[in-house]
C-alpha atoms as a PDB file:
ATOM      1  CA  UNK A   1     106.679  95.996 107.164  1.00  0.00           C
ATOM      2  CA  UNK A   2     108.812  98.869 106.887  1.00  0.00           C
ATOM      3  CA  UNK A   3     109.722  98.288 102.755  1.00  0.00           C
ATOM      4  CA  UNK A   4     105.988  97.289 102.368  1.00  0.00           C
ATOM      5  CA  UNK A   5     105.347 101.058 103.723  1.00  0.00           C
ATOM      6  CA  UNK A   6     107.828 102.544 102.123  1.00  0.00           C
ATOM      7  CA  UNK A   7     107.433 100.756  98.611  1.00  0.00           C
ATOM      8  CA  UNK A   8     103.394 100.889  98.658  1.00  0.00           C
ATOM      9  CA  UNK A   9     103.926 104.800  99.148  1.00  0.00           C
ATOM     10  CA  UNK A  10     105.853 105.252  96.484  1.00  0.00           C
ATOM     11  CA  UNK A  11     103.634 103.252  94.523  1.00  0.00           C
ATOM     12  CA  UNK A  12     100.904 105.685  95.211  1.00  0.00           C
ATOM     13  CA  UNK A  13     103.261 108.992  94.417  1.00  0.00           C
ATOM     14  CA  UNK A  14     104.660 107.572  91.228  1.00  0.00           C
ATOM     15  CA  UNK A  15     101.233 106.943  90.076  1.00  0.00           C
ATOM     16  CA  UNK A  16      99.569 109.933  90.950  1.00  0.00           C
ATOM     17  CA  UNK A  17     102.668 112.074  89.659  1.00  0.00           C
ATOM     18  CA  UNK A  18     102.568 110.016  86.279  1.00  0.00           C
ATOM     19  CA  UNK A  19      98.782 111.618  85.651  1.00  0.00           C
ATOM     20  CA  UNK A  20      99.813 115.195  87.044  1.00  0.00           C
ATOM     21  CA  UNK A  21      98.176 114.644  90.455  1.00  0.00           C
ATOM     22  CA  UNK A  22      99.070 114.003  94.115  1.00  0.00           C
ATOM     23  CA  UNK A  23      98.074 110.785  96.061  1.00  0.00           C
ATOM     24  CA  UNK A  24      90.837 105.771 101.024  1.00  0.00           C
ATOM     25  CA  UNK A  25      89.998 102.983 102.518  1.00  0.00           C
ATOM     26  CA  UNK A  26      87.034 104.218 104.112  1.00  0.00           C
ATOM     27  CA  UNK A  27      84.374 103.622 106.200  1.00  0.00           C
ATOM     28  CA  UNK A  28      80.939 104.899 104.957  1.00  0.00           C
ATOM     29  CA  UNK A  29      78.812 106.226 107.748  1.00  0.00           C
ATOM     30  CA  UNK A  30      79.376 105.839 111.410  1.00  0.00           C
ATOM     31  CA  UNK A  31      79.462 101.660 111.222  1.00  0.00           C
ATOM     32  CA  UNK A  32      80.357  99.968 108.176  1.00  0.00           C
ATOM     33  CA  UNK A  33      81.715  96.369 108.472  1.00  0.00           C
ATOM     34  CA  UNK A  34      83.708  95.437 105.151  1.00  0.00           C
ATOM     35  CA  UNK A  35      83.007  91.806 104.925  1.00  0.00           C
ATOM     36  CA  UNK A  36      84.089  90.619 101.868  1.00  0.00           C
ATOM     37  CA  UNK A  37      81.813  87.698 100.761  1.00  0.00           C
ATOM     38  CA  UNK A  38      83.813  85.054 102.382  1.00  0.00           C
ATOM     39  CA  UNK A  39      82.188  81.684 102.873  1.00  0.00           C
ATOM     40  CA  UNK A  40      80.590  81.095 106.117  1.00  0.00           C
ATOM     41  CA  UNK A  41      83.445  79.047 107.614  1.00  0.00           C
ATOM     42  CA  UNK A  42      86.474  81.751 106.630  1.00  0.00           C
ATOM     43  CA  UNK A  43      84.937  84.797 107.611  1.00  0.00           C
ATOM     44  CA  UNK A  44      87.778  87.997 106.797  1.00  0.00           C
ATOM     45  CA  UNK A  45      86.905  91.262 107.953  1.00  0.00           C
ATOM     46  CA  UNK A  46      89.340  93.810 105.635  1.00  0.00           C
ATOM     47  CA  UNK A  47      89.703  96.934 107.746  1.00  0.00           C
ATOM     48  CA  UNK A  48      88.752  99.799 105.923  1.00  0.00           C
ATOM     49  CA  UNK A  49      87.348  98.492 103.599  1.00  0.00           C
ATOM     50  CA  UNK A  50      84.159  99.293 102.131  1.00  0.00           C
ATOM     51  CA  UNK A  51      80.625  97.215 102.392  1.00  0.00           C
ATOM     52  CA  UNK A  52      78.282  95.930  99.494  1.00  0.00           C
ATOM     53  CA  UNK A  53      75.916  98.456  98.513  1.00  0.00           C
ATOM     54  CA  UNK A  54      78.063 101.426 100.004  1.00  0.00           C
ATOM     55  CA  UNK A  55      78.649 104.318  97.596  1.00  0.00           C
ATOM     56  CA  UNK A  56      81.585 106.031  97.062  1.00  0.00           C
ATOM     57  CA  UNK A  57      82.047 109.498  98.256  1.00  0.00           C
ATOM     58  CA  UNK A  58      81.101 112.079  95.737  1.00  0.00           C
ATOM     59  CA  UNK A  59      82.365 113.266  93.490  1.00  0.00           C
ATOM     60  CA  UNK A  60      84.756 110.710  92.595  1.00  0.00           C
ATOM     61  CA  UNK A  61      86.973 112.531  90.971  1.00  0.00           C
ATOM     62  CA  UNK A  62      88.985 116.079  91.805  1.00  0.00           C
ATOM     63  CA  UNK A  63      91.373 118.676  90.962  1.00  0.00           C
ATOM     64  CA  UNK A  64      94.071 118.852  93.283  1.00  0.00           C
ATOM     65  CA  UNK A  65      95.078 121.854  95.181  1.00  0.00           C
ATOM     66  CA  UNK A  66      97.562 121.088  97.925  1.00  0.00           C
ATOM     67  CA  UNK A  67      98.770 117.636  99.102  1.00  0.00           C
ATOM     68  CA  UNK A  68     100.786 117.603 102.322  1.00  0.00           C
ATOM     69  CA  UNK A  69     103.014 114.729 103.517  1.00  0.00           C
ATOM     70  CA  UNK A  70     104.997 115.898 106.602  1.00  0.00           C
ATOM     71  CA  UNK A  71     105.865 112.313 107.619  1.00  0.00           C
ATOM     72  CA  UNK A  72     105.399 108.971 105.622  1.00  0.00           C
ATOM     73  CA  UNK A  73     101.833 108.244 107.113  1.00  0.00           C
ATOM     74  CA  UNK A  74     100.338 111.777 107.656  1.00  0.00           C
ATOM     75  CA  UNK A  75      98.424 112.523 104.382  1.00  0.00           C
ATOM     76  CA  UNK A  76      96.912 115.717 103.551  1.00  0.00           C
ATOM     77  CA  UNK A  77      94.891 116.653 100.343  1.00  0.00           C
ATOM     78  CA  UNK A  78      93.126 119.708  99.447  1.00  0.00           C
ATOM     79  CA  UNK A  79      90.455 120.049  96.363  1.00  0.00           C
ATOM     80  CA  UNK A  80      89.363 122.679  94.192  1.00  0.00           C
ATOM     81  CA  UNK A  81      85.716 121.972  95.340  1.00  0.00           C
ATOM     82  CA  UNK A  82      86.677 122.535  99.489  1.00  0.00           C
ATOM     83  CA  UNK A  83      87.275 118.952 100.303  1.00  0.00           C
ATOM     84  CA  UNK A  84      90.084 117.992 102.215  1.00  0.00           C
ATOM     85  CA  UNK A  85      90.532 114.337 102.277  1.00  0.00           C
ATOM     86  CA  UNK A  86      93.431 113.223 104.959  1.00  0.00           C
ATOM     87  CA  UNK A  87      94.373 110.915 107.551  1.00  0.00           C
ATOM     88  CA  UNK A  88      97.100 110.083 109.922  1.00  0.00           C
ATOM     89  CA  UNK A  89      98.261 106.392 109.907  1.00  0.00           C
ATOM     90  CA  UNK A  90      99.928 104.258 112.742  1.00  0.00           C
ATOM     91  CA  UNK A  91     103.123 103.116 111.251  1.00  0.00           C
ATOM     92  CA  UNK A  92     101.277  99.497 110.048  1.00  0.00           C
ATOM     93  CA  UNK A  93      98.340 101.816 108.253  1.00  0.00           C
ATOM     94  CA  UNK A  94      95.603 101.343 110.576  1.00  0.00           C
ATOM     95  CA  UNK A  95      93.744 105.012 110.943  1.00  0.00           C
ATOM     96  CA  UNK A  96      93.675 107.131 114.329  1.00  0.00           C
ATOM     97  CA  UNK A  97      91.226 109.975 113.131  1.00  0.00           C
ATOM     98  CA  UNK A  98      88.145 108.164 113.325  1.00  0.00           C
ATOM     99  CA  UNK A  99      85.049 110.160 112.636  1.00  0.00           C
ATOM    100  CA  UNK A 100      82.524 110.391 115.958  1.00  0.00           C
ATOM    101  CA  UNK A 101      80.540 106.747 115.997  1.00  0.00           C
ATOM    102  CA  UNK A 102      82.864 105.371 113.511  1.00  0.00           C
ATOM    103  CA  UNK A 103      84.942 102.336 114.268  1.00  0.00           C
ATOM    104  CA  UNK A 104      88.888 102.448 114.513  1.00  0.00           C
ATOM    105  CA  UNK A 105      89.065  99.003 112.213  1.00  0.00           C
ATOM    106  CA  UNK A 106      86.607 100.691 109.616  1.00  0.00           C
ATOM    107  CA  UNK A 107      87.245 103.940 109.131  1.00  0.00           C
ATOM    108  CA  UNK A 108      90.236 104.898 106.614  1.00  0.00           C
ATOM    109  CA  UNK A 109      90.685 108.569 105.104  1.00  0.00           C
ATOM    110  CA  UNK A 110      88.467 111.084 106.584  1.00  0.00           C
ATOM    111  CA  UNK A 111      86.963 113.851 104.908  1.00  0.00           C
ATOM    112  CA  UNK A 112      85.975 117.878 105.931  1.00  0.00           C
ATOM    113  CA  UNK A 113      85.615 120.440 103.580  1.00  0.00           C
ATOM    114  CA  UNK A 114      86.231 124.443 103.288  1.00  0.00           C
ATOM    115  CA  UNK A 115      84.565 126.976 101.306  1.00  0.00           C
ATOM    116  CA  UNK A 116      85.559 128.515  97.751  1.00  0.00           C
ATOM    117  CA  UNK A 117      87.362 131.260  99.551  1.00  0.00           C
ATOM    118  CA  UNK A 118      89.316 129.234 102.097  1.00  0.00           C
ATOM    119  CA  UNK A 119      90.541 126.541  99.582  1.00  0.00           C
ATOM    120  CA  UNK A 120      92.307 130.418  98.509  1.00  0.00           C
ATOM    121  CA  UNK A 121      92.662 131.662 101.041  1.00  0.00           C
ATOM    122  CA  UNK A 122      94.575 128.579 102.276  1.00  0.00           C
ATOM    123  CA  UNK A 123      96.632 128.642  98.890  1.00  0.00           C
ATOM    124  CA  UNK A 124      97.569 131.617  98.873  1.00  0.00           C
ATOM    125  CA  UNK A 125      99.349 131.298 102.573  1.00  0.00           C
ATOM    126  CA  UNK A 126     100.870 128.721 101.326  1.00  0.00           C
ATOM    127  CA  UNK A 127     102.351 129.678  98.506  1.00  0.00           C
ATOM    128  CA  UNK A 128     103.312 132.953 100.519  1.00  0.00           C
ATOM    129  CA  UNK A 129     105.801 130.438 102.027  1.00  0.00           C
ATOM    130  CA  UNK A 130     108.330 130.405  99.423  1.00  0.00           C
ATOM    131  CA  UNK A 131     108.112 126.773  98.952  1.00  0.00           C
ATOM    132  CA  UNK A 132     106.551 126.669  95.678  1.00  0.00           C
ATOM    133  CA  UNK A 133     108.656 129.153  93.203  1.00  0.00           C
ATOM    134  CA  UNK A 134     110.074 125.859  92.002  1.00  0.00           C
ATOM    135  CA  UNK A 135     110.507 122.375  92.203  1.00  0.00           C
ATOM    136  CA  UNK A 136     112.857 121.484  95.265  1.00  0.00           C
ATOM    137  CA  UNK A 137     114.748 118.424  96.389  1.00  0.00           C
ATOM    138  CA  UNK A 138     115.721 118.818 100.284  1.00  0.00           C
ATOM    139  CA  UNK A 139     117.768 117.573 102.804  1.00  0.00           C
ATOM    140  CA  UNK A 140     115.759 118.718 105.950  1.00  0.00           C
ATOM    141  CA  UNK A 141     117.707 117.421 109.065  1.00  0.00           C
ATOM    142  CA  UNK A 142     117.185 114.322 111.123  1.00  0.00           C
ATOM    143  CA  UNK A 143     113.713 116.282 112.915  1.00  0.00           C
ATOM    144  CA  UNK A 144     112.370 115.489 109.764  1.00  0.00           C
ATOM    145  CA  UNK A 145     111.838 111.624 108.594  1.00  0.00           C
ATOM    146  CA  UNK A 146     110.237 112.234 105.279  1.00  0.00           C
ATOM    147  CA  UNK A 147     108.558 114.930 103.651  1.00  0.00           C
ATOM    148  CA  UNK A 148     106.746 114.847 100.040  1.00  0.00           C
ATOM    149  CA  UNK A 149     104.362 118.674  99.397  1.00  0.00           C
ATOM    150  CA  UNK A 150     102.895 119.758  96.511  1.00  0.00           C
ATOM    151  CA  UNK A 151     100.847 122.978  95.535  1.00  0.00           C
ATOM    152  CA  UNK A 152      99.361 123.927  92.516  1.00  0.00           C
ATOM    153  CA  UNK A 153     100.707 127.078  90.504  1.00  0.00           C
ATOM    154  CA  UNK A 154      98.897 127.981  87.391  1.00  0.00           C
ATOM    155  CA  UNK A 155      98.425 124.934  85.607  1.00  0.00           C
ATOM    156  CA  UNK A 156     101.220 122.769  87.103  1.00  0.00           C
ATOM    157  CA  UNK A 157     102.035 121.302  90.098  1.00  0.00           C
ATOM    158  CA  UNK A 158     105.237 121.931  92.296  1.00  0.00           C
ATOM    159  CA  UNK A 159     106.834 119.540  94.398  1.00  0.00           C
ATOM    160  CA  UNK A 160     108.684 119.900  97.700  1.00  0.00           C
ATOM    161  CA  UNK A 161     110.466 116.453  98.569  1.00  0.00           C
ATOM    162  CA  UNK A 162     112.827 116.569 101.889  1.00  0.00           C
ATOM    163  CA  UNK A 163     115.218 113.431 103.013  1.00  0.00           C
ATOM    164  CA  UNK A 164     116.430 113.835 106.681  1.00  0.00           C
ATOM    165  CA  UNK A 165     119.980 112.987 105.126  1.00  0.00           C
ATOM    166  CA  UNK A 166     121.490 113.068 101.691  1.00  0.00           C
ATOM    167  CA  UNK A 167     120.167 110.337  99.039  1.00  0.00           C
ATOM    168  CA  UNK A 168     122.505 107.627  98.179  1.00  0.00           C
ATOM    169  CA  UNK A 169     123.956 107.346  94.265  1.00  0.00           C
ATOM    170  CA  UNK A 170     120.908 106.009  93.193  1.00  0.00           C
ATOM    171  CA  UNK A 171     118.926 109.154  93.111  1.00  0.00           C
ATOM    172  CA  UNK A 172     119.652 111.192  89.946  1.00  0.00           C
ATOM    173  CA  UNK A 173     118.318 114.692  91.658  1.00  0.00           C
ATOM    174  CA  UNK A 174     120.415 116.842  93.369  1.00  0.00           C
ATOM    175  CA  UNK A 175     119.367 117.844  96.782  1.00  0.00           C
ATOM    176  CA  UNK A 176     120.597 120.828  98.637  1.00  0.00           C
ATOM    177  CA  UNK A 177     120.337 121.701 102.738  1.00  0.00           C
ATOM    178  CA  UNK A 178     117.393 123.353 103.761  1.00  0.00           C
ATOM    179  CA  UNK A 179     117.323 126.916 104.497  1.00  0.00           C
ATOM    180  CA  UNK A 180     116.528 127.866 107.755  1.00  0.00           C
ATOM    181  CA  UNK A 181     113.076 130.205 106.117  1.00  0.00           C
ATOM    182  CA  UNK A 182     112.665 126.716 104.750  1.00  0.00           C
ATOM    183  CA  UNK A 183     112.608 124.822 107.811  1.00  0.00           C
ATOM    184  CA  UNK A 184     110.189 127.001 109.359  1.00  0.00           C
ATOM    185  CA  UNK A 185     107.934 126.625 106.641  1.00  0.00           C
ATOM    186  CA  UNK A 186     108.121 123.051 106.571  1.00  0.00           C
ATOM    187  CA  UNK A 187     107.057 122.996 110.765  1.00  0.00           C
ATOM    188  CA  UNK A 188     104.452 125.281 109.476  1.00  0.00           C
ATOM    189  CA  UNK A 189     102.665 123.135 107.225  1.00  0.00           C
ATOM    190  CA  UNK A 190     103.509 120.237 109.903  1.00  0.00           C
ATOM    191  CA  UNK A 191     101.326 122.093 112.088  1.00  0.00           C
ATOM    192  CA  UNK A 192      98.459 123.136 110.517  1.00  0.00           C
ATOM    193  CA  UNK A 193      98.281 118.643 108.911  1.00  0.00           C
ATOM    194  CA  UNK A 194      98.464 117.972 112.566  1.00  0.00           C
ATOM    195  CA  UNK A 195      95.176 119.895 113.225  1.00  0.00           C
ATOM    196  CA  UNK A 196      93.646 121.816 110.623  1.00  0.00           C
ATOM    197  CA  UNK A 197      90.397 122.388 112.544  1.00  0.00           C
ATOM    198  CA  UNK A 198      92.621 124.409 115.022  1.00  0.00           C
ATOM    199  CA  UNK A 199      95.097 126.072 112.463  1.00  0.00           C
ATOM    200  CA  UNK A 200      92.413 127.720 110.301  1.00  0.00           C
ATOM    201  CA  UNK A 201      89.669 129.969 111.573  1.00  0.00           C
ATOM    202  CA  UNK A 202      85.617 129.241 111.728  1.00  0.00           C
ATOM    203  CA  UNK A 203      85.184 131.565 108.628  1.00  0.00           C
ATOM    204  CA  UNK A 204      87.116 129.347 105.938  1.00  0.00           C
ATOM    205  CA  UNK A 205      84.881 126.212 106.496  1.00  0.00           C
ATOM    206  CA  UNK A 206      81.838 124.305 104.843  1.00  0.00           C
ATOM    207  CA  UNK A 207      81.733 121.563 106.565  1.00  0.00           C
ATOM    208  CA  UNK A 208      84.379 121.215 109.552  1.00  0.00           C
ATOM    209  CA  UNK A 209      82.414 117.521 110.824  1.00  0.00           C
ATOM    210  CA  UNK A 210      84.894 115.018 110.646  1.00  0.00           C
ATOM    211  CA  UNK A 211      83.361 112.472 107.778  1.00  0.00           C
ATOM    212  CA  UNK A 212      84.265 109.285 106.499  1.00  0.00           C
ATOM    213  CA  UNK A 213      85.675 109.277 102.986  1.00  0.00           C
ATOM    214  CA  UNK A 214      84.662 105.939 100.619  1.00  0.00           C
ATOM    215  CA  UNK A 215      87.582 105.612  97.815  1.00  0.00           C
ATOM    216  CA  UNK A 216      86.270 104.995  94.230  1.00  0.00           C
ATOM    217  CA  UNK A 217      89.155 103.024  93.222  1.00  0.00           C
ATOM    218  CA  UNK A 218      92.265 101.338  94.746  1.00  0.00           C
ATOM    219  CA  UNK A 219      96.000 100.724  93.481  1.00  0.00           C
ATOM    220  CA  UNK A 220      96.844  96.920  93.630  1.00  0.00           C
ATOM    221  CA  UNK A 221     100.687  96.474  93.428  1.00  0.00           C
ATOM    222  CA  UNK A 222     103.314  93.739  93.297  1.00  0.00           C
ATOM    223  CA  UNK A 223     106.697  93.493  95.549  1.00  0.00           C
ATOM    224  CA  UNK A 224     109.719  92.159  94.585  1.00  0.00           C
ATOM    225  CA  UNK A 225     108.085  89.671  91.944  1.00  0.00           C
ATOM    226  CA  UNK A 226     104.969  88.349  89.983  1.00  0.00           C
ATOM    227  CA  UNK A 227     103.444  85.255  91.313  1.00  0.00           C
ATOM    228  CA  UNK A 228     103.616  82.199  89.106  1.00  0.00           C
ATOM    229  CA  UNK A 229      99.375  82.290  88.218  1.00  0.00           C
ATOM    230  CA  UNK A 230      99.544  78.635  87.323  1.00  0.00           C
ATOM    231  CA  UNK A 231     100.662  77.572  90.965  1.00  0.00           C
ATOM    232  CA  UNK A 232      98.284  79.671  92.442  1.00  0.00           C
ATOM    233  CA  UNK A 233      94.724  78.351  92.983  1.00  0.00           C
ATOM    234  CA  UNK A 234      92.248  78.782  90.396  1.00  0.00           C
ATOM    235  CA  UNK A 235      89.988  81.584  91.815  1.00  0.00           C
ATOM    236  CA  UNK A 236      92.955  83.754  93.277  1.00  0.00           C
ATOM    237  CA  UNK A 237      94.737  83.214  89.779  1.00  0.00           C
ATOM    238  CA  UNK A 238      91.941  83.339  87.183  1.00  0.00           C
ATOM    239  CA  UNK A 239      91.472  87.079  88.858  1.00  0.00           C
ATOM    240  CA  UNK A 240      94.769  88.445  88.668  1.00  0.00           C
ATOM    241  CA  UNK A 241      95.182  87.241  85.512  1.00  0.00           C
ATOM    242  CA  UNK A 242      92.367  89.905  84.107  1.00  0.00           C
ATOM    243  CA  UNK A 243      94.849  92.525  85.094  1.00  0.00           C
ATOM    244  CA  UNK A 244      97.181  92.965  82.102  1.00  0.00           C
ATOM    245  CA  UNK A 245      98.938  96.356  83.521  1.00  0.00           C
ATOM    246  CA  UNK A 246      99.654  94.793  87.126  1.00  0.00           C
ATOM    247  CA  UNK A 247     101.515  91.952  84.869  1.00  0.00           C
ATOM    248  CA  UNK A 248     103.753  94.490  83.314  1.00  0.00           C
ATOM    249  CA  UNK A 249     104.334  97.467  85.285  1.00  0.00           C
ATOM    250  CA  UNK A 250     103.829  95.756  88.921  1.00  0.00           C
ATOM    251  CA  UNK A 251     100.905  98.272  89.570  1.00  0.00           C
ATOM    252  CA  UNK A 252      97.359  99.514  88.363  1.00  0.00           C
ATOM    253  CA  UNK A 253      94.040 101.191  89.590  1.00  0.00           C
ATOM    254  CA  UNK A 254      90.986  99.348  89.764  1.00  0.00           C
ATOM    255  CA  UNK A 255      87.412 100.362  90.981  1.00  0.00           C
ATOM    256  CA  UNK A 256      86.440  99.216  94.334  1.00  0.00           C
ATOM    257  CA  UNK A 257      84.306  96.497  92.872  1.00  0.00           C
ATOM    258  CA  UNK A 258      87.052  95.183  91.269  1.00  0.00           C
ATOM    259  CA  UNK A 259      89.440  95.047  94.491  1.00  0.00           C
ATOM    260  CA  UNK A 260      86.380  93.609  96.060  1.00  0.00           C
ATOM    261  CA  UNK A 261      85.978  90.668  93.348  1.00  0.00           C
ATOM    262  CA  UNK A 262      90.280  90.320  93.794  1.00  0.00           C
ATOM    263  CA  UNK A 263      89.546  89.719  97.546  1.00  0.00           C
ATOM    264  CA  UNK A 264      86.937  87.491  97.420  1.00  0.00           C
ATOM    265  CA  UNK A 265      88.930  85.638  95.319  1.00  0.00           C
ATOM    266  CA  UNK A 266      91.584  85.316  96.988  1.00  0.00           C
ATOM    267  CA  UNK A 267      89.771  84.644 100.431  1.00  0.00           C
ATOM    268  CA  UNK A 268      87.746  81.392  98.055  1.00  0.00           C
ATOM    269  CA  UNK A 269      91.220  79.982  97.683  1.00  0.00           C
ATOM    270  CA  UNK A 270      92.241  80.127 101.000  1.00  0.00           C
ATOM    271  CA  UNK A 271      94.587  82.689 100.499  1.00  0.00           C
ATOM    272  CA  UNK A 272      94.433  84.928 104.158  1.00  0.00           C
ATOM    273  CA  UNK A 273      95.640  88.371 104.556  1.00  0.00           C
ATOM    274  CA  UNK A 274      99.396  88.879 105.561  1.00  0.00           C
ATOM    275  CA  UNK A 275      98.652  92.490 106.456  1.00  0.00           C
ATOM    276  CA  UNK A 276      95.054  93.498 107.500  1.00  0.00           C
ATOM    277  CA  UNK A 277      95.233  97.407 107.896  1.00  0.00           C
ATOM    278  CA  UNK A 278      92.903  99.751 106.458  1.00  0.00           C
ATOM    279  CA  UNK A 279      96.071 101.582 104.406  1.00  0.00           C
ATOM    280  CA  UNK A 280      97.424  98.183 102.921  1.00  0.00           C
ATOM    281  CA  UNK A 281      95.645  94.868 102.313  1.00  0.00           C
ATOM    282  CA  UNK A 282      98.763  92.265 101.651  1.00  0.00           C
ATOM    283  CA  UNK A 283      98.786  88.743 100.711  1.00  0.00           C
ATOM    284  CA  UNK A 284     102.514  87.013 100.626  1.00  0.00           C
ATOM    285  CA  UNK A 285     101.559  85.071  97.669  1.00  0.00           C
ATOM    286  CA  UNK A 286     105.452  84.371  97.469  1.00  0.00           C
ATOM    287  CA  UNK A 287     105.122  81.989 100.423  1.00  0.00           C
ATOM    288  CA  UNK A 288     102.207  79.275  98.684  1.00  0.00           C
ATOM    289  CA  UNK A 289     103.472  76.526  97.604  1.00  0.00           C
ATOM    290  CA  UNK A 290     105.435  76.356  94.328  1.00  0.00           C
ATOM    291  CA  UNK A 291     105.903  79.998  94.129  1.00  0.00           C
ATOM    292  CA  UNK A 292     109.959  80.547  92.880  1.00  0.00           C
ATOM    293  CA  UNK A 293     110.072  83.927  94.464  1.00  0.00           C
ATOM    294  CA  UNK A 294     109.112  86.284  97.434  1.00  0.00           C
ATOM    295  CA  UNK A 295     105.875  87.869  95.618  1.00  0.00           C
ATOM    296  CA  UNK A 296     103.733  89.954  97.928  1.00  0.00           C
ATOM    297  CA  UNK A 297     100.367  91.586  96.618  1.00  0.00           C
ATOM    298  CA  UNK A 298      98.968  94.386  97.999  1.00  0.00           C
ATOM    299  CA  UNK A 299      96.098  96.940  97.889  1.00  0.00           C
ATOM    300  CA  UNK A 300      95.800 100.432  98.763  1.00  0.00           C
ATOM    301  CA  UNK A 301      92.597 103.091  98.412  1.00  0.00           C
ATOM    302  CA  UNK A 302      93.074 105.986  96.520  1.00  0.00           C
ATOM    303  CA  UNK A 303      92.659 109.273  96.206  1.00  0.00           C
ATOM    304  CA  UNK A 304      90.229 111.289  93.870  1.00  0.00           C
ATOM    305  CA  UNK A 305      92.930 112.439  91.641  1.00  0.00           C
ATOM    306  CA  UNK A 306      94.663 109.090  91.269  1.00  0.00           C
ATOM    307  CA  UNK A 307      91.290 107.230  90.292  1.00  0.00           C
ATOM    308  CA  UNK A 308      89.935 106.877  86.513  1.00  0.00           C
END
C-alpha cells in the first residue's frame, strides 16, 4: 500500500502542477451512503464516495491560494473565495475529520471557509515566512517525512518541496539543508494544518462549521501497467476503453458521473475493490485472469483546481 500512496499522490501533484494549480471524496450532508448501483446480490459500498442525486459542492471550480502538505496524508488548500478544503488521512486514506453527524466511512475532504480578509490576512503571514521568495527543494531532517507547500505570488505559484534525506540520482533538482528560520517555518505551517480552527482567531472566519466537501471530478490512474481490455470482462473493459488519455499517459480527470459509471462497471463484472478507502478506490486488475502484468487501477477525488 505504501507505493499505491506514494504513486497516487504524485499522480495528483503532477497533475495539478501541469495546469498551474495545487491538488474529495466526500460525503454530502451528515449521512450519505455511496452505493454504487451494484446488483442486489454484490452490494459495494465505496467509502467516500458520493450518492446518486448528490451535488457537488459549489463552486466547482477555484483559484488556489495556499496548499499545505506537511506529511503525505495531511492536505491543506486555501481558495481565493475563503474556502479551505482539507483533510487528514490514516495512512490507507480513510478520513479522521469527520464533520458532526457524518459517518467515518463517508465522509472524505472537509470543507470551512474564511472571509475575504483572512484568506489575506492568512497569505500574507505566510508569505512573511520567507518560504516563498522562490522555488525551493529541501532536505528537512528525519522529523520531517514529506513535505510538498505552495503559495501564490502574483500570478505564479511557488513551491516548497522537503525530503527528510537527500534524493537519490534520479531526481534532476538540487536540494540543499534546511535552514534552521526554515525549519521553524515549516513546524509553523505544521501547526496551524493540524488545527486551523485553533491557529487563527474568530475574526478571520465565514464559516468555521466543519462541512463535508463533494468533489466534482476524480483522477483515475494506472500502476505499473495497462490492463489487456480484451481479457477483461466486457462491462469493466468496454468502460475503460472510452478513456483515450488514461491509455496513454496512465492518468486523467473525469466527472464524478463518469467514475461512478467506471465503478459500476467494474462491480457488473465482478471485479471487487482491492482498496476501499475514501482517498483511493483500487482494483488489481493485474491479478484477473489472462492479464500479462501487475496492472492496478485506481481512483482518487479531486480538488477544485485540478477538475475541468
Amino acid at each position: 500500500m505504501t507505493r499505491t500512496r506514494l504513486t497516487a499522490v504524485l499522480c495528483t501533484v503532477t497533475a495539478t502542477v501541469a495546469t498551474a494549480v495545487l491538488a474529495g471524496a466526500a460525503a454530502s450532508h451528515a449521512d450519505v451512503r455511496s452505493r454504487v448501483g451494484a446488483p442486489a446480490n454484490r452490494p459495494t459500498h465505496f467509502a467516500g464516495f458520493p450518492t446518486v442525486g448528490v451535488g457537488a459542492s459549489a463552486p466547482t471550480t477555484g483559484r488556489p491560494v495556499l496548499g499545505f502538505r506537511p506529511t503525505a496524508v495531511t492536505q491543506w488548500n486555501v481558495y481565493a473565495d475563503g474556502r479551505i478544503i482539507w483533510q487528514k488521512w490514516t495512512p490507507s486514506g480513510d478520513a479522521t475529520v469527520v464533520p458532526e453527524g457524518a459517518k467515518g466511512l463517508d465522509t472524505g475532504y472537509v470543507q470551512q471557509r474564511l472571509t475575504p480578509q483572512g484568506v489575506q490576512l492568512l497569505r500574507s503571514k505566510i508569505l512573511a515566512t520567507g518560504l516563498f521568495e522562490h522555488n525551493l527543494r529541501l532536505v528537512v531532517g528525519r522529523h520531517h517525512t514529506w513535505v510538498y507547500h505552495q503559495a501564490r505570488v502574483d500570478d505564479r505559484m511557488v513551491t516548497v518541496i522537503g525530503l527528510p534525506s537527500p534524493p537519490g540520482p534520479a531526481w534532476k533538482e538540487h536540494f540543499t539543508a534546511a535552514t534552521p528560520d526554515q525549519t521553524r517555518a515549516l513546524a509553523w505551517i505544521a501547526a496551524l494544518v493540524a488545527d486551523p480552527a485553533r491557529s487563527l482567531p474568530t475574526s478571520v472566519w465565514a464559516d468555521r462549521q466543519i462541512r463535508a466537501f463533494v468533489p466534482a471530478c476524480y483522477g483515475i490512474a494506472f500502476d505499473r501497467g495497462y490492463p489487456d481490455i480484451s481479457k477483461l470482462p466486457r462491462p469493466a473493459g468496454k468502460a475503460l476503453s472510452q478513456y483515450k488519455q488514461l491509455r496513454r499517459h496512465g492518468y486523467q480527470v473525469v466527472t464524478t458521473r463518469q467514475a461512478r459509471a467506471l465503478l459500476q462497471a467494474l462491480v457488473k463484472a465482478g471485479i471487487s475493490p482491492s482498496d476501499n478507502h475514501a482517498w483511493n478506490i483500487g482494483f488489481a486488475l493485474g491479478s484477473l485472469p489472462g492479464q500479462p502484468h501487475p496492472s492496478y487501477l485506481h481512483l482518487s477525488p479531486s480538488l477544485p483546481d485540478g477538475c475541468f
